[in-house]
Protein backbone atom coordinates (compact mmCIF):
# COMPACT_ATOMS: atom_id res chain seq x y z
CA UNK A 1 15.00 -36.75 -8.38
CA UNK A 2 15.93 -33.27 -7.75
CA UNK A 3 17.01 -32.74 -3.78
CA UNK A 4 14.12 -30.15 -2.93
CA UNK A 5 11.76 -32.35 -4.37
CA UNK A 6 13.39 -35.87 -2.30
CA UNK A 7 13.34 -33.33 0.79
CA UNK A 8 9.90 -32.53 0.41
CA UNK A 9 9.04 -36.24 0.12
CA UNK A 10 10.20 -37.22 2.80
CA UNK A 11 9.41 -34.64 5.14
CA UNK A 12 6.34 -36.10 6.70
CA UNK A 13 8.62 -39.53 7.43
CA UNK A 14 11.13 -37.33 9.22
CA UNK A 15 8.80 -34.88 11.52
CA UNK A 16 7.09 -37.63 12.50
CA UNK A 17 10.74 -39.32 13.61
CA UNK A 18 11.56 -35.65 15.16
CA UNK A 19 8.17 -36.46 17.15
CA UNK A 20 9.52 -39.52 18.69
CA UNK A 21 13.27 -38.11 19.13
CA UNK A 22 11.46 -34.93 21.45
CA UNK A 23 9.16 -37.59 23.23
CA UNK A 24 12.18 -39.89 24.44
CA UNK A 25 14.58 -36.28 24.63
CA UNK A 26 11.69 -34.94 27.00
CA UNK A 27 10.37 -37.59 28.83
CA UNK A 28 14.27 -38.66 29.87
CA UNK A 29 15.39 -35.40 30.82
CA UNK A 30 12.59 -35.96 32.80
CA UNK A 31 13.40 -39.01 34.54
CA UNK A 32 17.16 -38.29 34.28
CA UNK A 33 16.76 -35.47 36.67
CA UNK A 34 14.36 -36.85 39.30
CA UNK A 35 16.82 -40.02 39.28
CA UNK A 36 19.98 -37.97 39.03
CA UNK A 37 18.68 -35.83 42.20
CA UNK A 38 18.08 -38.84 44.20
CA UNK A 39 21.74 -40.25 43.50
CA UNK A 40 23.21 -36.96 44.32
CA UNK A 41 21.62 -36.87 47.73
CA UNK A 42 22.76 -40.14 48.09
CA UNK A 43 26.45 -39.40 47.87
CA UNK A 44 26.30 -36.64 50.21
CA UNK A 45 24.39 -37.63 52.80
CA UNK A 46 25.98 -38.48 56.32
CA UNK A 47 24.61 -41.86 56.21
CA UNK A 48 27.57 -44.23 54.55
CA UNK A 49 25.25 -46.91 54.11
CA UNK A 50 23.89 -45.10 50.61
CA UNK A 51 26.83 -44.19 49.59
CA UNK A 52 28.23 -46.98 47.89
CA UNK A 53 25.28 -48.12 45.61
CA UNK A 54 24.49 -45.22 44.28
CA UNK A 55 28.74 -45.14 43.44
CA UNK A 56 28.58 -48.30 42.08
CA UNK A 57 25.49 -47.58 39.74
CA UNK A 58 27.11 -44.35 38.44
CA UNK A 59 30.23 -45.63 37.84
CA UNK A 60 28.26 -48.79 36.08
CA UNK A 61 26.27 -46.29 34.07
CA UNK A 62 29.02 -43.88 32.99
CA UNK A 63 31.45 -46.74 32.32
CA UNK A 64 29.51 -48.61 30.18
CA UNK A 65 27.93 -47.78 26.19
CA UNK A 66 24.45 -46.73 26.05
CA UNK A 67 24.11 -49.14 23.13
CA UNK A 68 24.68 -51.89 25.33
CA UNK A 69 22.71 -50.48 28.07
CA UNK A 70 19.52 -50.41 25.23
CA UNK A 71 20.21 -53.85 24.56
CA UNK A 72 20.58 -55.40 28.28
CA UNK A 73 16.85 -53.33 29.10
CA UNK A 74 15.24 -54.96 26.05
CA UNK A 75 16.76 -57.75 24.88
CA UNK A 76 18.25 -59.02 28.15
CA UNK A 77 15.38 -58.42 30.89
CA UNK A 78 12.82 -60.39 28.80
CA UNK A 79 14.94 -63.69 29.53
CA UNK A 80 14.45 -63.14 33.29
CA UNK A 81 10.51 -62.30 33.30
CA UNK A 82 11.17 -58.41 32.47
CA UNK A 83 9.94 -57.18 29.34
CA UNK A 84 9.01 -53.22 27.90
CA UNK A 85 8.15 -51.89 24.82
CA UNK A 86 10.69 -50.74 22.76
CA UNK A 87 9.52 -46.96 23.61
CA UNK A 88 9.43 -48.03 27.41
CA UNK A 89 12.80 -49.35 27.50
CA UNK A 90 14.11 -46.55 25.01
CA UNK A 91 12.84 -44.16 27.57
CA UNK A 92 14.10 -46.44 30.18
CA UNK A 93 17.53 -46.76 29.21
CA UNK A 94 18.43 -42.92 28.21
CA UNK A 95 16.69 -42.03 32.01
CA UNK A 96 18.92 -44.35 33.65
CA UNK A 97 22.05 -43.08 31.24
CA UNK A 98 21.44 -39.63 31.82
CA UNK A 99 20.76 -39.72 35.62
CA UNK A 100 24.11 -40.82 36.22
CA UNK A 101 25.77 -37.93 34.20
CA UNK A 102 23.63 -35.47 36.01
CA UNK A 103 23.88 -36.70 39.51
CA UNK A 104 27.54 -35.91 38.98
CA UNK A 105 26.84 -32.02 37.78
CA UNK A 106 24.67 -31.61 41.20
CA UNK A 107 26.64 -33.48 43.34
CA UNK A 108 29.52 -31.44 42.64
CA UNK A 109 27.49 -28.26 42.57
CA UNK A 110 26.00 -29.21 46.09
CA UNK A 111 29.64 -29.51 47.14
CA UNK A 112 30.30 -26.25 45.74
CA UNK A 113 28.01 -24.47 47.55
CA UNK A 114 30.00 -23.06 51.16
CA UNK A 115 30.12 -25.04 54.02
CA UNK A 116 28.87 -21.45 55.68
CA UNK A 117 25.36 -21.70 53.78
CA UNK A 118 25.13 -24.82 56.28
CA UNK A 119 26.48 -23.52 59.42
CA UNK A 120 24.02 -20.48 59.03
CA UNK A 121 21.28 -22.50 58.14
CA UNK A 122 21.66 -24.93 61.22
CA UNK A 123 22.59 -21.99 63.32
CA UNK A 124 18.67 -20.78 62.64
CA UNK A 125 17.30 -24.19 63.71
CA UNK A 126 17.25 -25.74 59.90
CA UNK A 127 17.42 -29.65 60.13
CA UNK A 128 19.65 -31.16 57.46
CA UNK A 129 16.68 -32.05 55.14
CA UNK A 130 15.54 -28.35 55.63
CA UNK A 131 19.25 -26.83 54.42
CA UNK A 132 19.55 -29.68 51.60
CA UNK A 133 16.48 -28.58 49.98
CA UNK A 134 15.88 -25.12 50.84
CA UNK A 135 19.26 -23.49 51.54
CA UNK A 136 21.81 -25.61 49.44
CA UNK A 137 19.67 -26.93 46.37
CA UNK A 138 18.76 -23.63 44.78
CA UNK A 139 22.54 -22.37 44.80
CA UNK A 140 23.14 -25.52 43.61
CA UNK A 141 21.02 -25.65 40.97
CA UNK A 142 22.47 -22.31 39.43
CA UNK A 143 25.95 -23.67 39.49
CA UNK A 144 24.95 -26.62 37.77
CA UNK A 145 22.79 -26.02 35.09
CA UNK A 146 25.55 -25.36 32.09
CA UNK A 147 27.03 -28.41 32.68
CA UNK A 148 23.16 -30.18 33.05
CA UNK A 149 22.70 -28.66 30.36
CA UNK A 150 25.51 -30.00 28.26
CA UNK A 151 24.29 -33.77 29.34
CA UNK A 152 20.48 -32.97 28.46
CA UNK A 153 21.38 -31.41 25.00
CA UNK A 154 23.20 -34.41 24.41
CA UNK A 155 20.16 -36.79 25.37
CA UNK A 156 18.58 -35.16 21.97
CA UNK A 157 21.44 -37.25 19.73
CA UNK A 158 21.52 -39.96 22.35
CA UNK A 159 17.78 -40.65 21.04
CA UNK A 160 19.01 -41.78 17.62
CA UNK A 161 20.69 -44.89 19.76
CA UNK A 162 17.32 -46.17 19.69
CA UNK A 163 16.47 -47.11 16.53
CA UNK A 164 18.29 -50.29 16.93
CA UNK A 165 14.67 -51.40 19.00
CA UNK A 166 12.50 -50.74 16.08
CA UNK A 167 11.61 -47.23 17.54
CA UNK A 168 10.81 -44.89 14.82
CA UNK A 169 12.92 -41.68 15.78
CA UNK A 170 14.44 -39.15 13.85
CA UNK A 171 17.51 -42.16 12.49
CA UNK A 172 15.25 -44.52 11.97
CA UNK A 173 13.09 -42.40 9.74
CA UNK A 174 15.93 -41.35 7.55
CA UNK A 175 16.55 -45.05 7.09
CA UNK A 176 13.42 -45.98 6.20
CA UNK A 177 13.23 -43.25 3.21
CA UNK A 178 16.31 -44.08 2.01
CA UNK A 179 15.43 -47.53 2.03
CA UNK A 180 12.95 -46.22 -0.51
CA UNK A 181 14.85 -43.40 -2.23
CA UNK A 182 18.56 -44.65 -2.38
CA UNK A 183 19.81 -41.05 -1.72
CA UNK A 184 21.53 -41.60 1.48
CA UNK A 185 23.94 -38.30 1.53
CA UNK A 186 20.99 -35.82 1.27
CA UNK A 187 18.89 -37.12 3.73
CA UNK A 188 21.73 -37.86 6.33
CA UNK A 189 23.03 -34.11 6.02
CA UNK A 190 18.70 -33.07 6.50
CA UNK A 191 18.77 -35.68 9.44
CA UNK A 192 21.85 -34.67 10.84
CA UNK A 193 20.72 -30.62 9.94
CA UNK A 194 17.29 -30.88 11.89
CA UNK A 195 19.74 -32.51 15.11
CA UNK A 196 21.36 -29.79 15.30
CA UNK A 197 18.58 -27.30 14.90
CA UNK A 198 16.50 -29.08 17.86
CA UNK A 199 20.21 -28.96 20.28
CA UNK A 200 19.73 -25.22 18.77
CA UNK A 201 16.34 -24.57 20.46
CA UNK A 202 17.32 -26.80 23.40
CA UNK A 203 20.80 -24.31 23.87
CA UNK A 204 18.58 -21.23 23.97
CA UNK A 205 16.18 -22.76 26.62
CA UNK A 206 19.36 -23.17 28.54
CA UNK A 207 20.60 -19.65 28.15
CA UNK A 208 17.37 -17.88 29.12
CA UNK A 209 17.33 -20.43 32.49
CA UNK A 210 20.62 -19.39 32.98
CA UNK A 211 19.86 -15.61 32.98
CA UNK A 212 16.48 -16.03 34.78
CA UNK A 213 18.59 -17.41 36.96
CA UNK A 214 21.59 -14.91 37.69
CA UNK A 215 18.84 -12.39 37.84
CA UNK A 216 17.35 -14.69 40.76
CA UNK A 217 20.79 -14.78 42.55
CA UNK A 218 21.52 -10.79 42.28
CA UNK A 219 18.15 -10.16 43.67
C-alpha cells in the first residue's frame, strides 16, 4: 500500500482523534486556568491559613507523573465510591495537572508586579480584593502569558496520555489503524506531524495575545 493512499485511509480515524485531543486540550486549559488562578491567590494572600494546601497540592501535582495521576482519577477513585468517564477523568486529570503549572507562572507574575502598584492603589481607597483583581491581575497577566503559554501548548501532547483510558484521541487513533494496517512508521510521523501542526496554531494564538497585549500596556 502506497503511503498517500494508507494516509488517505486513515484520515477520517485520525481527525476524528484530533477532535478529541482539541476537546480535552480546550476544555483543560479551561479548567487549568480557573484552578490555577485560585491557587495563585492562595499563595499570596495575607491569610497563612491557605497557604499551605494549596503548596502541598502543587508540589503533589508537579512532583508526580501525569500517567499516574490518570490512573489514581480513574482507576483508583472507583474503589472508594468515585467513578468518571474516561473523558471526565481525562479532562479531570490534565485540569488538575495543568493548574498547578500555571498557578506557578501567575503567582510569580503577581509577585512581579511592584509593590508601588499596591501602595498607589490602597493610597486611592482600593481594598486588597479591589488591587488583586483590578490593579495587579492585568499586569500580571501580561507578564505571564509566554510562560502560560508554554504549559497550555504542552497540554495539546499531554492529551495523548489519555489513551491509556480507552479515550479515542489523536494516539489512540493512530493505534487503532495500525492495528489494521501494520504500517506503524508512517502513521506515527502523520500523528506526530498533525501534533505539531495543532502546538503550531496554538503558538500563533499566543503571539497575537501577546501583541494585543503590549499594545494594551503602551496605551
Amino acid at each position: 500500500m502506497e503511503i498517500f493512499e494508507l494516509l488517505q485511509q486513515a484520515m477520517p480515524t485520525l481527525m476524528k482523534g484530533v477532535g478529541y485531543t482539541l476537546l480535552f486540550a480546550l476544555s483543560s486549559m479551561l479548567g487549568g486556568l480557573v484552578l490555577g488562578f485560585i491557587l495563585a491567590v492562595a499563595r499570596i494572600v495575607p491569610w497563612r491559613a491557605v497557604h499551605w494546601p494549596a503548596a502541598i497540592y502543587v508540589s503533589l501535582m508537579r512532583g508526580t507523573p501525569l500517567l499516574v495521576q490518570i490512573f489514581v482519577v480513574y482507576y483508583g477513585l472507583p474503589s472508594v465510591g468515585i467513578e468518571f468517564s474516561p473523558l471526565a477523568a481525562g479532562v479531570l486529570t490534565l485540569s488538575l495537572n495543568a493548574g498547578a503549572y500555571l498557578s506557578e507562572s501567575l503567582r510569580g507574575a503577581i509577585l512581579g508586579v511592584g509593590k508601588g502598584q499596591w501602595s498607589a492603589a490602597y493610597s486611592i481607597g482600593l481594598t486588597y480584593p479591589q488591587t488583586l483583581l483590578h490593579v495587579v491581575v492585568p499586569q500580571a497577566v501580561r507578564i505571564a502569558v509566554p510562560s502560560m503559554s508554554n504549559t497550555l501548548i504542552s497540554l495539546i501532547k499531554d492529551t495523548s496520555l489519555v489513551s491509556v483510558i480507552t479515550v479515542t484521541e489523536l494516539m489512540l487513533a493512530t493505534k487503532e489503524v495500525i492495528a489494521v494496517t501494520f504500517r506503524p512508521l508512517p502513521l506515527y510521523v502523520a500523528a506526530a506531524v498533525i501534533y505539531w501542526m495543532l502546538s503550531l496554531c496554538f503558538e500563533a494564538v499566543q503571539h497575537r495575545l501577546e501583541q494585543k497585549l503590549e499594545r494594551a500596556h503602551r496605551s
